[in-house]
Protein backbone atom coordinates (compact mmCIF):
# COMPACT_ATOMS: atom_id res chain seq x y z
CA UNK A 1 0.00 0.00 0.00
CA UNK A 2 1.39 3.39 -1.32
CA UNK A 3 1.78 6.54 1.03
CA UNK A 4 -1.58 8.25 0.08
CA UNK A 5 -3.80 4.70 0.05
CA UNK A 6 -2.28 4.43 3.60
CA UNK A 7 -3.57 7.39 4.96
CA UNK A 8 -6.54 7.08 3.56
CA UNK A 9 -7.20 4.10 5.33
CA UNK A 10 -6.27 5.90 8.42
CA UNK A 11 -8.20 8.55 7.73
CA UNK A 12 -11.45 5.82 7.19
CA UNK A 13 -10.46 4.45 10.55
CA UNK A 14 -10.57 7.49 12.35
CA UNK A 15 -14.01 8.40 10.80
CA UNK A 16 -15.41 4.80 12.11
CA UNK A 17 -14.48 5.37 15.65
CA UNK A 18 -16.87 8.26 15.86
CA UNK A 19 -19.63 6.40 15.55
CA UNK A 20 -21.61 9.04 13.87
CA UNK A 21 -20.33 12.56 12.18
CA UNK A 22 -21.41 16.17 10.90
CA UNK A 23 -19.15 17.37 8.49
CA UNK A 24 -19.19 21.08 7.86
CA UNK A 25 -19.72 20.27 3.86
CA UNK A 26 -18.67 23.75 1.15
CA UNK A 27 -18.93 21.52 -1.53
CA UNK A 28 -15.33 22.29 -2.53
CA UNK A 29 -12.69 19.96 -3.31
CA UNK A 30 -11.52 18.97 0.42
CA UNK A 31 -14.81 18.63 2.14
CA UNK A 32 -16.55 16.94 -0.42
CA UNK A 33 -13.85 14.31 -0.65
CA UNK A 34 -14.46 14.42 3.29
CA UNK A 35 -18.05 13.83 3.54
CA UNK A 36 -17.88 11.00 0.54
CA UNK A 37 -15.29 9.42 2.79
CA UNK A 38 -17.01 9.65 6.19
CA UNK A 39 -20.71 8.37 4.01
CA UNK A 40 -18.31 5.19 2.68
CA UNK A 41 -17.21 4.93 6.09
CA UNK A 42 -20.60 4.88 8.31
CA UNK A 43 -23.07 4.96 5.89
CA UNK A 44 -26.65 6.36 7.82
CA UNK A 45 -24.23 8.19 10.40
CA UNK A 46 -23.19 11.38 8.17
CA UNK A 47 -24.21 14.30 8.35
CA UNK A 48 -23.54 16.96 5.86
CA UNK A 49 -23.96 21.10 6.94
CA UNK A 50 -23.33 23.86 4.56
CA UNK A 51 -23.76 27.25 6.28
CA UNK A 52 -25.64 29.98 4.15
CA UNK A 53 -24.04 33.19 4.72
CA UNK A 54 -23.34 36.47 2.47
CA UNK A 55 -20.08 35.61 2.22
CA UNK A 56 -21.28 32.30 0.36
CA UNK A 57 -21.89 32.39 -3.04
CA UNK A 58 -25.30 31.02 -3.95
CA UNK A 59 -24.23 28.84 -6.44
CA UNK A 60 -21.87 27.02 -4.57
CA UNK A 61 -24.61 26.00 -1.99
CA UNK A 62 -26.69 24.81 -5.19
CA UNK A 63 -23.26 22.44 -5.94
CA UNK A 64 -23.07 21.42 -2.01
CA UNK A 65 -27.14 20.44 -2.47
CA UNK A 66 -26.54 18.66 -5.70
CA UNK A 67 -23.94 16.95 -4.24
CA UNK A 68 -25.34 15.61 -1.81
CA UNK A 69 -28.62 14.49 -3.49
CA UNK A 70 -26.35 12.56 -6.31
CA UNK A 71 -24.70 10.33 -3.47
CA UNK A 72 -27.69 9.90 -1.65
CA UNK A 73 -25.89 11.97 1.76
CA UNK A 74 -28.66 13.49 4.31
CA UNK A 75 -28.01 17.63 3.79
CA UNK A 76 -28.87 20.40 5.80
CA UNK A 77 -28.63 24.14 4.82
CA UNK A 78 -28.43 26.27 8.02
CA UNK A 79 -28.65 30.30 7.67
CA UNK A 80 -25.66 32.10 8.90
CA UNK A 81 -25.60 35.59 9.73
CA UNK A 82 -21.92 36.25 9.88
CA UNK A 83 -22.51 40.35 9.16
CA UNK A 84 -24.64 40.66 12.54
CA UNK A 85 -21.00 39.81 14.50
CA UNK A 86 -20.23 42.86 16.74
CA UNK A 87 -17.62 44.50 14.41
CA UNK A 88 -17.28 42.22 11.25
CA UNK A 89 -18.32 44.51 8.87
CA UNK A 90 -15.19 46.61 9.73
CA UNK A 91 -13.23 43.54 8.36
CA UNK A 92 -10.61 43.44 11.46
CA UNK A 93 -7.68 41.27 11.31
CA UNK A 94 -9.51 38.03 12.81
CA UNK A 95 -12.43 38.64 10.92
CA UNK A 96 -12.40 34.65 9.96
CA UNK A 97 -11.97 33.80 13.43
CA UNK A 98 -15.17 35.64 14.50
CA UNK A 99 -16.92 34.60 11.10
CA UNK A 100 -15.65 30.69 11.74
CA UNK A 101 -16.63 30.82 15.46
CA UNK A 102 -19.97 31.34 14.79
CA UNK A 103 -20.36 29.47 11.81
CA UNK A 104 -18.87 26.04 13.59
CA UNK A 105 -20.53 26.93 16.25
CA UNK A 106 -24.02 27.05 14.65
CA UNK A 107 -23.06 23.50 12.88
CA UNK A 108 -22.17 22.36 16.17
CA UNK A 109 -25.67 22.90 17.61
CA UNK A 110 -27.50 21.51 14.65
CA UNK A 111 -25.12 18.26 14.61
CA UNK A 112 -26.69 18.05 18.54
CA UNK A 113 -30.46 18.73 17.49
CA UNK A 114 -29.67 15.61 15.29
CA UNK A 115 -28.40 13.62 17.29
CA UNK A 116 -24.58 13.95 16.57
CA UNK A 117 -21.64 14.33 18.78
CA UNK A 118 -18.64 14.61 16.45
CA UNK A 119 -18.54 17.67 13.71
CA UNK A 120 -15.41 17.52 11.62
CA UNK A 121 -14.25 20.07 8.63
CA UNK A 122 -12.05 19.81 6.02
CA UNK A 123 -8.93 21.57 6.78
CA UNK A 124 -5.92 19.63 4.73
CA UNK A 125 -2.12 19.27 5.67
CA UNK A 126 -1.03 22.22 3.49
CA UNK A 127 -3.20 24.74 5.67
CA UNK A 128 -0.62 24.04 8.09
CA UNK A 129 1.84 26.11 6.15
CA UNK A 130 -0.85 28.56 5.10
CA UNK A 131 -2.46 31.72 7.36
CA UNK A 132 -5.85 30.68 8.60
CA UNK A 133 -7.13 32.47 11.52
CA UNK A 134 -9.85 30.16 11.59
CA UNK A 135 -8.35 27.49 12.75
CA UNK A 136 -8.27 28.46 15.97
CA UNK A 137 -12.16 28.84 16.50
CA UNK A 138 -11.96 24.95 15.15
CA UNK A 139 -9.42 23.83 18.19
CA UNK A 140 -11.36 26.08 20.56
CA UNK A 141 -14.96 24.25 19.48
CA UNK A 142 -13.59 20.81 19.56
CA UNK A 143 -13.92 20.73 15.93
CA UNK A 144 -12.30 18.01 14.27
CA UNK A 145 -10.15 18.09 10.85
CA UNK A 146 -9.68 14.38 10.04
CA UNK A 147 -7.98 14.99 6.61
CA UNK A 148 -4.89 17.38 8.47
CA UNK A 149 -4.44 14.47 11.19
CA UNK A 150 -4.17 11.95 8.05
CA UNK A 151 -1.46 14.11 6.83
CA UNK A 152 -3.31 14.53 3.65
CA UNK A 153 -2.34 17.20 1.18
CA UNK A 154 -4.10 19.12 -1.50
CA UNK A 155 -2.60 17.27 -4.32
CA UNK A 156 -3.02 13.98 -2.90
CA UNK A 157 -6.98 14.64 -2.30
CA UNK A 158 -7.15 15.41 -5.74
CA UNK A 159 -5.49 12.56 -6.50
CA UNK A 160 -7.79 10.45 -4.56
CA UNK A 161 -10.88 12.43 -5.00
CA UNK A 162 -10.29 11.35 -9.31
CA UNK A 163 -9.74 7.73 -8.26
CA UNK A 164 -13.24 7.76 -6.87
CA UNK A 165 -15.05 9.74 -9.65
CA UNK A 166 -15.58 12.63 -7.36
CA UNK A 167 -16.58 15.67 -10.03
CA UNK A 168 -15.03 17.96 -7.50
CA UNK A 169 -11.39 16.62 -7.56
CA UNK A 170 -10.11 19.23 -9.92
CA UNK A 171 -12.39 22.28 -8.66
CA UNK A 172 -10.52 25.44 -8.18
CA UNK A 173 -10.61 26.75 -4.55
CA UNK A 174 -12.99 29.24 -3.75
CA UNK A 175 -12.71 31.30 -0.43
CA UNK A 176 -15.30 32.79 1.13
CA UNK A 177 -16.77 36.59 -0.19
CA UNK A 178 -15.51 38.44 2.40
CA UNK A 179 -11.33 37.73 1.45
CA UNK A 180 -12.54 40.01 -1.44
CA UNK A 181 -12.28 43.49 0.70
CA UNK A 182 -9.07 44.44 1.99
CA UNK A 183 -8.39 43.84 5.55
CA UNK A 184 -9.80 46.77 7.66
CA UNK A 185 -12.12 47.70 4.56
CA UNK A 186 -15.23 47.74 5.24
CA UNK A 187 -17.68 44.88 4.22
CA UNK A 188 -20.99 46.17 2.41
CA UNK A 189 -23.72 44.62 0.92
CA UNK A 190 -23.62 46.66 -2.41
CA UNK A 191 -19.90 44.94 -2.86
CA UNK A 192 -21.04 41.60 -2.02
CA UNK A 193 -23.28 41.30 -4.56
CA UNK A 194 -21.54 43.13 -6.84
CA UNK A 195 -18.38 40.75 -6.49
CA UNK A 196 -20.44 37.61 -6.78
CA UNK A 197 -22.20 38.77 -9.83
CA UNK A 198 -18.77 39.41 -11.26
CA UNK A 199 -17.29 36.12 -10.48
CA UNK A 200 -20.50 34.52 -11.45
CA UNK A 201 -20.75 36.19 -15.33
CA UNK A 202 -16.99 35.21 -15.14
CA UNK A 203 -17.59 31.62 -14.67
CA UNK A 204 -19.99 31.51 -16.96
CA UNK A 205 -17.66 32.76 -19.29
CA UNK A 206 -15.15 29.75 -18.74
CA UNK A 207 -12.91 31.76 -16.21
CA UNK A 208 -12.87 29.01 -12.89
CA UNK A 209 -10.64 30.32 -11.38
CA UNK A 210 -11.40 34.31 -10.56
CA UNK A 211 -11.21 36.64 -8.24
CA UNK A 212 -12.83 40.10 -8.35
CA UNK A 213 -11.22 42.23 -5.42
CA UNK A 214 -12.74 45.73 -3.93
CA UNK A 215 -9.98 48.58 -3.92
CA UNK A 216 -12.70 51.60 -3.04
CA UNK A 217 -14.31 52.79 -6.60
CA UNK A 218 -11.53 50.57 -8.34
CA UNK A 219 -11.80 46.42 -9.24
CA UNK A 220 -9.00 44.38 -9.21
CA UNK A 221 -9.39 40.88 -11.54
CA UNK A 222 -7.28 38.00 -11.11
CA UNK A 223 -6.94 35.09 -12.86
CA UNK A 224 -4.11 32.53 -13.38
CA UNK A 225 -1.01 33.93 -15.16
CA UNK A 226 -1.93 31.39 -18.15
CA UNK A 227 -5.53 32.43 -18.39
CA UNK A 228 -4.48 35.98 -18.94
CA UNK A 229 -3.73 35.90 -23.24
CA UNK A 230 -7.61 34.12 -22.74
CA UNK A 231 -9.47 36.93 -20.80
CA UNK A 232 -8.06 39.59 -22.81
CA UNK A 233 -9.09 37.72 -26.02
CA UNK A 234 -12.64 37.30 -24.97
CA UNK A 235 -15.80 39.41 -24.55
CA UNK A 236 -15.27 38.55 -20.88
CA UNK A 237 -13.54 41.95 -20.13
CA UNK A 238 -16.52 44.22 -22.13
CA UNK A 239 -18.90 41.93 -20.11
CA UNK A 240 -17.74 42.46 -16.43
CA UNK A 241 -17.08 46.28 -16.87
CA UNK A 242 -20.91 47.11 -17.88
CA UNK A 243 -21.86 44.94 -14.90
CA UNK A 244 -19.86 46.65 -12.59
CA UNK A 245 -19.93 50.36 -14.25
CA UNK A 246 -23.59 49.60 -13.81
CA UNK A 247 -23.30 48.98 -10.32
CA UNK A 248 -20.97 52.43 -9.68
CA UNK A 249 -17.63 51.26 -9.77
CA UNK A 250 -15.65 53.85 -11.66
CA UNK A 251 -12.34 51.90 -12.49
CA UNK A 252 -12.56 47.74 -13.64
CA UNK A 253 -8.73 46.37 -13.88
CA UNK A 254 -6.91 43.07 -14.81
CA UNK A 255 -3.95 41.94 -12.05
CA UNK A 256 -0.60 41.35 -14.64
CA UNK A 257 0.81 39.43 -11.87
CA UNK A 258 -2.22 36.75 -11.81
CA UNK A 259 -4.40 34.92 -9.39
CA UNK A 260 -2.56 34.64 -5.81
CA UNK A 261 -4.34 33.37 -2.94
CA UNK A 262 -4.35 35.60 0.15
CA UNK A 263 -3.67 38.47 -1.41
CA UNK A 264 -5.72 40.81 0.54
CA UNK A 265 -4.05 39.22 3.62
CA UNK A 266 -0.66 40.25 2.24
CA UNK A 267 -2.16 43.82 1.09
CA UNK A 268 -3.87 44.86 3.91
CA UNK A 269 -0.70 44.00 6.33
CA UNK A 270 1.32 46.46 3.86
């Protein structure tokens, strides 16, 4: 048995001895693999949580829902109010830890109306090396990440995620909304709808992997360094400036340097 088949096993071990698990489900690449492990694992005993907040697009709760329905997983789609937080709108520096607090939190108490003990989320073994504030509202709630004790990296759950026909094993990440504003900017409606309905006209346009960031009046696009030749050769550019022109925003640009996750964490340190 290979390295990665090895901890997968351990990771299916680990998942058995709970007797029973939520898993805090996105319906990206790392916590579907997750769930479809922990349903091959205790069958009946899984359940999945997405948490419906602002900083959420919608259609990636539509993939977590049609996820779940194609493997036959029991779903439930909670409503998270992450802007009422005392001061998360002014998009402080632990912003996701007050965001993930209440967000695990509120998956916590549902896993217990159902019945559940154990609530586990998909953090990997690369977020070790990566800044996520988050991650300590997940060791403060007991919250467990299965695939990080495994050891499992990105790559590998992609690798194992295609071995079982999971669609989401090549799915580009795709943090939450509120990464789009630049630390200490302020959060506002207006710009979360106006940044999903960017990165939504974008995906429709082929562009996976996008981000539309809020400098003030200005946009900032980013997309992969390889994808750039692409964009500019499309009607994608003409497209997202009327949206956003429409919506007020008085300058709509295209990042040379490419997609770079974090970025706002970087910029708004500067």
């Amino acid at each position: 048995m290979d390295g990665v088949h090895k901890k997968y096993r351990m990771l299916s071990d680990a998942l058995q001895k709970t007797d029973g698990i939520a898993v805090a489900f996105s319906g990206g690449t790392d916590s579907s693999f997750l769930l479809y492990t922990a349903k091959e694992a205790l069958g009946e005993k899984v359940l999945a949580v997405t948490a419906a907040s602002p900083f959420v697009p919608k259609r990636e709760v539509q993939a977590a829902k049609a996820f779940c329905e194609t493997y036959g997983i029991r779903h439930t789609v909670i409503p998270a109010s992450a802007l009422n937080i005392d001061g998360l709108r002014h998009n402080p520096p632990d912003r996701c830890y007050l965001c993930k607090r209440q967000i695990m939190g509120a998956i916590l108490e549902e896993a217990r109306r159902q019945g559940i003990t154990w609530v586990a989320e998909g953090a990997n073994a690369d977020d070790e090396t990566q800044y996520r504030p988050g991650t300590r509202a997940v060791k403060e709630l007991g919250v467990l990440s299965p695939l990080k004790e495994a050891g499992l990296t990105k790559a590998e759950i992609r690798q194992l995620s295609l071995e079982m026909g999971l669609p989401t094993w090549d799915k580009p990440a795709n943090a939450c909304l509120a990464t789009r504003f630049l630390t200490n900017d302020p959060i506002t409606d207006e710009g979360l709808l106006a940044v999903e309905a960017a990165e939504d006209l974008l995906h429709d346009k082929g562009f996976l992997q996008v981000r539309v960031r809020l400098h003030g009046d200005l946009i900032r696009i980013e997309t992969p360094t390889n994808d750039l030749a692409r964009f500019i050769a499309s009607d994608a550019p003409s497209a997202v400036c009327a949206l956003l022109k429409q919506k007020g925003f008085r300058f709509i640009t295209l990042d040379l340097e490419g997609y770079k996750t974090g970025n706002m964490d970087v910029l708004g340190k500067l």
